[in-house]
Protein backbone atom coordinates (compact mmCIF):
# COMPACT_ATOMS: atom_id res chain seq x y z
CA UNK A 1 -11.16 -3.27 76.99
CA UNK A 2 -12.68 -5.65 74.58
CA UNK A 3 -13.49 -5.15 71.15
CA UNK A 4 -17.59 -4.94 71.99
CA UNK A 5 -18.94 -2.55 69.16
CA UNK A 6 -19.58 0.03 71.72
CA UNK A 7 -18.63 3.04 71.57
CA UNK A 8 -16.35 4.64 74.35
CA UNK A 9 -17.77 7.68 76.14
CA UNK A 10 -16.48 11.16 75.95
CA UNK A 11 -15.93 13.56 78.44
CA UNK A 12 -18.87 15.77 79.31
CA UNK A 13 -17.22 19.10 78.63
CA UNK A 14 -16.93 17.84 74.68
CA UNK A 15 -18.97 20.44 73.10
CA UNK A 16 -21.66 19.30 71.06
CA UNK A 17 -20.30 20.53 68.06
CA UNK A 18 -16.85 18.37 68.77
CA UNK A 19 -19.20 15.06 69.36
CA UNK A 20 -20.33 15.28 66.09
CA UNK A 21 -17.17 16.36 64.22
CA UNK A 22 -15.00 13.88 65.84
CA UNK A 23 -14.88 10.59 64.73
CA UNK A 24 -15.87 8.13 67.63
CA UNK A 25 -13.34 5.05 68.32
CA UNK A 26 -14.50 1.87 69.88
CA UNK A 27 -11.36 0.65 72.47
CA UNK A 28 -9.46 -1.85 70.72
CA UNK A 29 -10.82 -1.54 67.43
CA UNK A 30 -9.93 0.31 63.98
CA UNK A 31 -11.44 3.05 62.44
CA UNK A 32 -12.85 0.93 59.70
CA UNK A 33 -14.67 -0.99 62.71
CA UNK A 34 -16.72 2.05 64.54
CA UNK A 35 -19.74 2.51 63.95
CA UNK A 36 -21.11 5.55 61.79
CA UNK A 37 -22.08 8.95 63.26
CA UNK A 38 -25.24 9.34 63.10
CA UNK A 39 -25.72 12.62 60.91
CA UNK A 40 -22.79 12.78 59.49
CA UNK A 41 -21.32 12.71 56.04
CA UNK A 42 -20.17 9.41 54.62
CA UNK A 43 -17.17 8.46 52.09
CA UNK A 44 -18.62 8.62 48.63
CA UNK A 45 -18.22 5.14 46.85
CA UNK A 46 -17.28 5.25 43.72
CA UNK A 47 -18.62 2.22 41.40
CA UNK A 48 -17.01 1.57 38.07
CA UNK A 49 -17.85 2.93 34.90
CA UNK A 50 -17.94 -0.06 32.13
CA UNK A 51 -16.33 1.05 29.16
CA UNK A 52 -18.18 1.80 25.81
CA UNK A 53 -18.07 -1.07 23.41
CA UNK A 54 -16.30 0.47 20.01
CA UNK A 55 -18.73 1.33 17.35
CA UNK A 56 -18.09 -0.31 14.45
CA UNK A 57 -17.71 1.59 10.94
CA UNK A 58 -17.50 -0.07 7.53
CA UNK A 59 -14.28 -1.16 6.77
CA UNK A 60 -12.54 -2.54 3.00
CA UNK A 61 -10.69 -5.69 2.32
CA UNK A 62 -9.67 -6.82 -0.91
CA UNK A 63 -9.46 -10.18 -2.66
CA UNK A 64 -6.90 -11.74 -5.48
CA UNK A 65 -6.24 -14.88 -7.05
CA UNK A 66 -4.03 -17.08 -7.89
CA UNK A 67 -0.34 -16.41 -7.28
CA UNK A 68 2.53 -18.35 -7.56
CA UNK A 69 6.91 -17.13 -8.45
CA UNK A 70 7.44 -19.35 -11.11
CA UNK A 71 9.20 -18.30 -14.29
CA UNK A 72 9.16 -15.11 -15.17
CA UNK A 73 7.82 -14.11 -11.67
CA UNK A 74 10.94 -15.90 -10.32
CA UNK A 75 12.98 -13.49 -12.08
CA UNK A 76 10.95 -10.81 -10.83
CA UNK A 77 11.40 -11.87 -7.02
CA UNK A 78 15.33 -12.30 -7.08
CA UNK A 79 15.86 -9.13 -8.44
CA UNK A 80 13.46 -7.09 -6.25
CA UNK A 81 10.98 -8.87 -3.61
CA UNK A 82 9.61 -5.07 -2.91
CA UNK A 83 8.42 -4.31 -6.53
CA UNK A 84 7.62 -8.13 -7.25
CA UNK A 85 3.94 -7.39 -7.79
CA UNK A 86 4.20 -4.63 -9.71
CA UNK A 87 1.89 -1.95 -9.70
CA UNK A 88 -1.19 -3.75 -8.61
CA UNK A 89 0.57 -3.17 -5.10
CA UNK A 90 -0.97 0.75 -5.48
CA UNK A 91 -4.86 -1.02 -5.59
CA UNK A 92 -3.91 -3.62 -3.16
CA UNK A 93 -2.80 -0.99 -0.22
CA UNK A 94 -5.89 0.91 -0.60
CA UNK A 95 -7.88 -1.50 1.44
CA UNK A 96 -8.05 -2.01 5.43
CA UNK A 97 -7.21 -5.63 4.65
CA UNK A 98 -6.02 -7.51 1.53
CA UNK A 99 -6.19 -11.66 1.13
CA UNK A 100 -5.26 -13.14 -2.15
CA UNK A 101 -4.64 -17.13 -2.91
CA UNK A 102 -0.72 -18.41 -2.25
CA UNK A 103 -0.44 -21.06 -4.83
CA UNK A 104 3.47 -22.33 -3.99
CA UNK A 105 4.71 -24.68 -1.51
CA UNK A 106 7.18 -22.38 0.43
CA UNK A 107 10.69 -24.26 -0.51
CA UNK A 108 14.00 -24.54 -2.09
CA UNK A 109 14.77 -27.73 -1.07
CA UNK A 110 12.58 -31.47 -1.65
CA UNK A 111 11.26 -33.77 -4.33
CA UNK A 112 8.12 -33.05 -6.16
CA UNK A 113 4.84 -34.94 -5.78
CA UNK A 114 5.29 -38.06 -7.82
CA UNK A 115 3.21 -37.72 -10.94
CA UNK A 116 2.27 -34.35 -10.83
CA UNK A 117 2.70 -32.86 -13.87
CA UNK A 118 2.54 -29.04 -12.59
CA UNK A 119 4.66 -28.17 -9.04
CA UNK A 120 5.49 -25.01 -7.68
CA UNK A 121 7.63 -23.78 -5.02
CA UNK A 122 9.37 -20.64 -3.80
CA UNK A 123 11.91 -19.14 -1.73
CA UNK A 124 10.59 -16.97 1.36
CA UNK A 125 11.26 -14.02 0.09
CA UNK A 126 7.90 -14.55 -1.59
CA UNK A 127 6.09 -13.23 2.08
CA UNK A 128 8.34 -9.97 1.54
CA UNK A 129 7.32 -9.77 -1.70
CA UNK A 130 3.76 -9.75 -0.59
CA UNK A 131 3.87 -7.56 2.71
CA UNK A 132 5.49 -5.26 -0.06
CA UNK A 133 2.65 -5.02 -2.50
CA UNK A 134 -0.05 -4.41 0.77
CA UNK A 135 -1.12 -8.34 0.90
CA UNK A 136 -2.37 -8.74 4.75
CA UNK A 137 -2.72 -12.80 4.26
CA UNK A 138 -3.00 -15.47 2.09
CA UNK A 139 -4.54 -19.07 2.18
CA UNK A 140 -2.06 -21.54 1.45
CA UNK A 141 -5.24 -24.15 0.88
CA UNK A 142 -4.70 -25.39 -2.58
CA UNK A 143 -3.58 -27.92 -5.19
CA UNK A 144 -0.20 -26.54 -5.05
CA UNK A 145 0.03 -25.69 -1.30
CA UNK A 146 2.05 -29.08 -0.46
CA UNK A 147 3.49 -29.93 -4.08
CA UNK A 148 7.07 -30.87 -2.46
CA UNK A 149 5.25 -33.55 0.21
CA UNK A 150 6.11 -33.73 3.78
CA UNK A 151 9.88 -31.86 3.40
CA UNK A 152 8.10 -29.17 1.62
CA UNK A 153 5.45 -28.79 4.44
CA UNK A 154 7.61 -28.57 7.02
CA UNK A 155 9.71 -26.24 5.12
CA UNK A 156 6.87 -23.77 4.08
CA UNK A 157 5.66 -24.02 8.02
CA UNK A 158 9.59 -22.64 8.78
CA UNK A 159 9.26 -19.94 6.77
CA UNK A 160 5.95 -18.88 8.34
CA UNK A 161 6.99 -18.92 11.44
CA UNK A 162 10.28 -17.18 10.78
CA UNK A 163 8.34 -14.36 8.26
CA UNK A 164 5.36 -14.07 10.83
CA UNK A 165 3.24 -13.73 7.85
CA UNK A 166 -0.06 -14.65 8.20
CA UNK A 167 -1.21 -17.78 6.31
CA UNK A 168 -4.31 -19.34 6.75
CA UNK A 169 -5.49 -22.85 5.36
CA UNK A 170 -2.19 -25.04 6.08
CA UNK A 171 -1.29 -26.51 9.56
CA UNK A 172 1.20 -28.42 11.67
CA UNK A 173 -1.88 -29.90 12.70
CA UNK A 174 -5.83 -30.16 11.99
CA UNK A 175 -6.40 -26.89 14.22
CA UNK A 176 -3.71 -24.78 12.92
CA UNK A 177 -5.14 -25.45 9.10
CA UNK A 178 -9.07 -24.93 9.78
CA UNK A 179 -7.78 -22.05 12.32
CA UNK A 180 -8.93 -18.06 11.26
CA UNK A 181 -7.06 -15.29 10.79
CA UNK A 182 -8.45 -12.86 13.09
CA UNK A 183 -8.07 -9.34 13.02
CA UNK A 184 -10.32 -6.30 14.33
CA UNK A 185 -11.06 -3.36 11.75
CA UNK A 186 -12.64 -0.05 12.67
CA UNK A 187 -14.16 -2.38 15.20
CA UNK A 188 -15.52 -4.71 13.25
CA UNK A 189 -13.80 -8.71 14.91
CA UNK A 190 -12.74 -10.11 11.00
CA UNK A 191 -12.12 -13.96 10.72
CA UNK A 192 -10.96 -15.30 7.78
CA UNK A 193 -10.71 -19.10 6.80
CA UNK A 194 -9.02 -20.89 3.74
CA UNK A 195 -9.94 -24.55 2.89
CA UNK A 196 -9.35 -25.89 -0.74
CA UNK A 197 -12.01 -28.37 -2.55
CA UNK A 198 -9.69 -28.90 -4.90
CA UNK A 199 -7.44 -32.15 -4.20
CA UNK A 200 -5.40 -35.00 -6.62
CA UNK A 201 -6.67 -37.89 -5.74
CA UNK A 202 -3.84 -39.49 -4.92
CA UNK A 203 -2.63 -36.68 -2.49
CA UNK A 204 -6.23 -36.26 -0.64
CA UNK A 205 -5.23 -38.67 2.24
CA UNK A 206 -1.66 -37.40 2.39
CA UNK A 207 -2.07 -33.70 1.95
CA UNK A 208 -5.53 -33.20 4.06
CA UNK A 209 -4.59 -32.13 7.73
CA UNK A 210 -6.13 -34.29 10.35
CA UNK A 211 -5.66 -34.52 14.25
CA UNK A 212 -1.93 -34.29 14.81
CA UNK A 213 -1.14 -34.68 11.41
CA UNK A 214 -0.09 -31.49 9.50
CA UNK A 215 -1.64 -30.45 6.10
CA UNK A 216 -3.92 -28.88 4.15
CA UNK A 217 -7.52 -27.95 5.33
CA UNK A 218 -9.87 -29.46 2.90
CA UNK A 219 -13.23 -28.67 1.98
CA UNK A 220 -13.87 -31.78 0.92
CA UNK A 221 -14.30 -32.33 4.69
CA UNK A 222 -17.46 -30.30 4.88
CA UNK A 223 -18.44 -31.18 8.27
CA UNK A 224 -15.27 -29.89 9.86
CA UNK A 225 -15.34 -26.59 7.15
CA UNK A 226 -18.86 -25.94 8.32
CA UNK A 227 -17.52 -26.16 12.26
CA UNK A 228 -14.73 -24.07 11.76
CA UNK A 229 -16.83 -21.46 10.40
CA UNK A 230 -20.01 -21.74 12.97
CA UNK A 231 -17.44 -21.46 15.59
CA UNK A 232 -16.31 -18.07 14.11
CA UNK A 233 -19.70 -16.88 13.80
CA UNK A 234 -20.07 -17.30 18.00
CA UNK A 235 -17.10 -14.11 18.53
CA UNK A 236 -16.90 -12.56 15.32
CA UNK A 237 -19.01 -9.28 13.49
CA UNK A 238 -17.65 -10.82 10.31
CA UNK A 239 -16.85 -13.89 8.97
CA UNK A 240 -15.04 -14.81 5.37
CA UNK A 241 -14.25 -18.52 3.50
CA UNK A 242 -11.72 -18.53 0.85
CA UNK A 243 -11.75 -21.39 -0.98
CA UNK A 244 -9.71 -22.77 -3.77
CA UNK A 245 -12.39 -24.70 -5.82
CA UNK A 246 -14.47 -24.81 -9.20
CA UNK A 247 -13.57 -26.63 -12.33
CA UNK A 248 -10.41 -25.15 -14.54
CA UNK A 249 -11.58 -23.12 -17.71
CA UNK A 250 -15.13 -23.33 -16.82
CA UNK A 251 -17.22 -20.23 -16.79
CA UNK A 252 -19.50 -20.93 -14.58
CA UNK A 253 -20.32 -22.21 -10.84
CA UNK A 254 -20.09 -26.14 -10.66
CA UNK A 255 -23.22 -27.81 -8.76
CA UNK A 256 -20.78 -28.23 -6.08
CA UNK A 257 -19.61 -24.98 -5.69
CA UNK A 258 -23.35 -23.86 -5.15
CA UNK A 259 -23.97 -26.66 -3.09
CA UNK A 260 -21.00 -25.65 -0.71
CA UNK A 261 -21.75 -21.78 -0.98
CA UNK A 262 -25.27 -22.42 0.41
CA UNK A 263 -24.29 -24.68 3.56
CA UNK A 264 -21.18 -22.32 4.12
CA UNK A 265 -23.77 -19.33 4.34
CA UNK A 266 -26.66 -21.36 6.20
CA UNK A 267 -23.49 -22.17 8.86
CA UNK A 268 -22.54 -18.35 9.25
CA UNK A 269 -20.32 -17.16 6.43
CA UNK A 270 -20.76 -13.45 5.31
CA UNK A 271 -18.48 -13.77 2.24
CA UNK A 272 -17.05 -16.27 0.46
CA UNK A 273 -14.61 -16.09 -2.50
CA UNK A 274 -12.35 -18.14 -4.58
CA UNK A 275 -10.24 -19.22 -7.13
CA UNK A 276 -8.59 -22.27 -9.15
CA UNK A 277 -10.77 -22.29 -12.61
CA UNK A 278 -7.81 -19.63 -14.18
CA UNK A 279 -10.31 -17.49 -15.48
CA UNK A 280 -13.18 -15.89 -13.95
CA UNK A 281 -16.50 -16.29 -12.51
CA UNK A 282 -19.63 -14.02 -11.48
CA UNK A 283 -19.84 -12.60 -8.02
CA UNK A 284 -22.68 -11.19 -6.02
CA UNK A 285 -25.71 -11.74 -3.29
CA UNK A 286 -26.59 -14.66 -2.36
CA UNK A 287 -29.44 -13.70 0.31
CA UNK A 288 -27.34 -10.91 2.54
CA UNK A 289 -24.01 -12.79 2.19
CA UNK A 290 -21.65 -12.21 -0.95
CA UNK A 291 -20.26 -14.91 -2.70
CA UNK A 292 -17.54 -14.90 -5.51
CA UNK A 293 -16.84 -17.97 -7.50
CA UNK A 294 -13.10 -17.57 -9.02
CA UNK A 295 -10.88 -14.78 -9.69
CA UNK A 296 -8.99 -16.30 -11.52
CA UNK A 297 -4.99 -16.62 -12.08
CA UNK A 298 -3.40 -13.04 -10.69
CA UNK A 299 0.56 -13.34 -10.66
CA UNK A 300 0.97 -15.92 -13.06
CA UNK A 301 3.67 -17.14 -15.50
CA UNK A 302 1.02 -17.77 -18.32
CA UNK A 303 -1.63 -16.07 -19.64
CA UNK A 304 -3.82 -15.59 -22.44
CA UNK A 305 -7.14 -14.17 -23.50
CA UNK A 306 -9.52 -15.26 -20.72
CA UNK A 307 -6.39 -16.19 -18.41
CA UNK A 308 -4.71 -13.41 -18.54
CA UNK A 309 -7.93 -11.28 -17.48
CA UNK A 310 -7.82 -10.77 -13.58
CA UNK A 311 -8.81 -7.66 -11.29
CA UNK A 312 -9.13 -6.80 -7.88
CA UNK A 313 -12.77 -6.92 -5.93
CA UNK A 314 -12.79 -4.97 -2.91
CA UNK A 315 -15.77 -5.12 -1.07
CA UNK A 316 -16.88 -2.66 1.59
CA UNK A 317 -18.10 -4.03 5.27
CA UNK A 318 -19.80 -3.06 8.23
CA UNK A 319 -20.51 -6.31 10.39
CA UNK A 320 -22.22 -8.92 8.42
CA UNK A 321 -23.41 -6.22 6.27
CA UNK A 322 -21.76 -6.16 2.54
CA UNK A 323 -22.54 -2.07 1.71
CA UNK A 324 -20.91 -2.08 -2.18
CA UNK A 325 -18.76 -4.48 -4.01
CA UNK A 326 -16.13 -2.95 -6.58
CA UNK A 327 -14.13 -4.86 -9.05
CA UNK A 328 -10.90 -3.19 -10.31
CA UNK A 329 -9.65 -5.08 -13.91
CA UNK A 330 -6.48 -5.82 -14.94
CA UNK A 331 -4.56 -7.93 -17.46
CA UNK A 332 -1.87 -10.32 -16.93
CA UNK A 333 1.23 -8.67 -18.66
CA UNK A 334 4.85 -10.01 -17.97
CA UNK A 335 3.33 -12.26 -15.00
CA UNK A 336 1.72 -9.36 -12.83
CA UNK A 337 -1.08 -7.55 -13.21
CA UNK A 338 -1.52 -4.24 -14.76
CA UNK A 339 -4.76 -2.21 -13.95
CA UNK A 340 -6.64 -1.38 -16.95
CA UNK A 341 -7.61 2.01 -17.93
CA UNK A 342 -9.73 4.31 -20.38
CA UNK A 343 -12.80 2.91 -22.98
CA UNK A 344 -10.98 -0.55 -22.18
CA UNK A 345 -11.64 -0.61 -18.22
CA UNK A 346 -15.42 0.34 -18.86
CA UNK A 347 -15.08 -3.41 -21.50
CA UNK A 348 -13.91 -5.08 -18.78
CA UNK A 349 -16.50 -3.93 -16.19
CA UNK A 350 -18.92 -5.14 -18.04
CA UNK A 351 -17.63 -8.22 -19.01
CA UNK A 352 -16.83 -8.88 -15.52
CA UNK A 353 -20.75 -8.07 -14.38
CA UNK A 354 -21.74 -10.07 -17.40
CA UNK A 355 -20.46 -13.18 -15.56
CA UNK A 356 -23.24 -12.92 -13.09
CA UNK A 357 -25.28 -14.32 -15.12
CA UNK A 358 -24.91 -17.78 -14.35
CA UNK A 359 -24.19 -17.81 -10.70
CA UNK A 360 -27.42 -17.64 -9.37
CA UNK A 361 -26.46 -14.66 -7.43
CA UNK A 362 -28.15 -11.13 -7.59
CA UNK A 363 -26.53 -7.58 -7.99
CA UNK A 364 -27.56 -6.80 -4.63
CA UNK A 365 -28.18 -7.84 -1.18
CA UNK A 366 -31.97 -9.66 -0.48
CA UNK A 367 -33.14 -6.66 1.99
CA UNK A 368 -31.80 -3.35 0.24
């Protein structure tokens, strides 16, 4: 008999109760072809359930400057890469995320940038050094991030890849260098970019990462900054720009730096910090997004008065909300920072709120 979509008779003496529990077959055709009793109970579906999205809470990251294993920090890193920051490490674990400013080209090998008067370089024991002390990642973007050229590059990229380390700001290409470390924190999606405005100018060309070619990504490119940072704004609750820029030994904010802050926050930024001036600068709101214009030199193999001041800001986060800002002082003391303590840590706050001053920026955010 042909598959019609009829169903087959059943013999008379079928009791009424037995027509309607059994299930009635068509000749020929499945079960999942008949046609439904009329009456009776059908299969339940079940539809799924979309799952939650995670609710965000605040979160911490922390921010350092300058940092480099020259000197006496060189001596420092061969004996012991796990106690090469010294106790600063205690302040930098605290946070969900720490980022502080690599200021080395990653080698052992090469020949310096002709000219340069100041080059640094390190073995890769310096990324143990720093997982060590709590450091989550580091921009590479600087005026020291490719001071042994081409060799040096491809050496430092090596040791990246070997370490797994994150480093943000350098490249094989111009992707890899504008590209964001991403993370997610207590649900919050973090991207973090490093770009440096601070170039020789005989090493812009050379040392800026463009296309295929590897480098450094440079601010001085604003256009392509400003992209890299409006596409992080389309898949991410918060988005950060450390920059290497400023003017060395000057107090305050350069025209350019404000300049850059406000078309880095008009493209989508929520913070932005930096360094490179070896001393620093005032931090606070600028509308709802935080901005913090140098911390200054942090593991450093010379320091002085205003140099050899540094701290710790850890700022507190919940989406592209900045909830509290906290600044933790320390002096430069054998290369590495030692927190500072007692009637002199209450100095330093204020000193370091003091700085403000000149920024432009206000103690806190445009709608509290």
């Amino acid at each position: 008999m042909a598959c019609s979509g009829a169903v087959r008779r059943q013999p008379l003496a079928l009791s009424l109760f037995a027509l309607l529990a059994a299930p009635l077959l068509v000749a020929g055709c499945s079960p999942a072809e008949s046609e439904p009793v009329p009456g009776a109970s059908q299969p339940e579906v079940k539809t799924a359930t979309p799952s939650p999205k995670p609710q965000r809470r605040p979160f911490t990251i922390s921010f350092a400057g300058d940092v480099h294993f020259e000197g006496v920090l060189r001596n420092r890193l061969n004996a012991d890469p796990r106690t090469a920051l010294g106790p600063i490490a205690a302040v930098l674990r605290r946070s969900n995320l720490t980022a502080l400013n690599l200021e080395t080209a990653i080698t052992t090998a090469g020949t310096p940038a002709p000219g340069k008067q100041f080059t640094f370089r390190a073995p890769a024991t310096a990324f143990t050094a720093l997982k060590a002390a709590g450091v989550d990642v580091v921009t590479m973007a600087n005026n020291h991030g490719m001071d042994y050229m081409e060799s040096g590059l491809r050496d430092t990229l090596a040791a990246i890849r070997s370490s797994k380390f994150p480093v943000i700001g350098i490249g094989a290409n111009e992707t890899e260098a504008y590209r964001p470390y991403r993370r997610t924190v207590n649900g919050n999606r973090v991207s973090i970019i490093g770009a440096t405005q601070v170039l020789d100018e005989q090493f812009i060309q050379a040392w800026t990462a463009s296309g295929d070619k590897g480098g450094l990504a440079s601010a001085k490119n604003e256009p392509r900054l400003l992209r890299a940072v409006r596409q992080a704004r389309k898949n991410s609750d918060t988005v950060i720009v450390f920059l290497h820029w400023g003017t060395e030994l000057v107090k305050c904010p350069t025209p350019v730096q404000r300049s850059l802050a406000d078309k880095l926050v008009a493209a989508g930024a929520d913070v932005i910090v930096g360094s490179h001036a070896h001393i620093l600068l005032g931090g606070g709101y600028s509308g709802q997004a935080y901005v913090q214009y140098g911390l200054g030199n942090f593991a450093f193999y010379n320091w002085g008065p205003d140099t050899g001041t540094t701290g710790v800001l850890t700022l507190t986060i919940n989406g592209r909300k900045v909830l509290k800002d906290q600044w933790t002082p320390a002096r430069i003391n054998g290369g590495v920072p030692i927190p500072v303590t007692g009637g002199a840590k209450q100095q330093a706050l204020g000193a370091y709120r003091a700085l403000r001053g000149c920024t432009g920026l206000s103690a806190a955010p445009a709608d509290s």
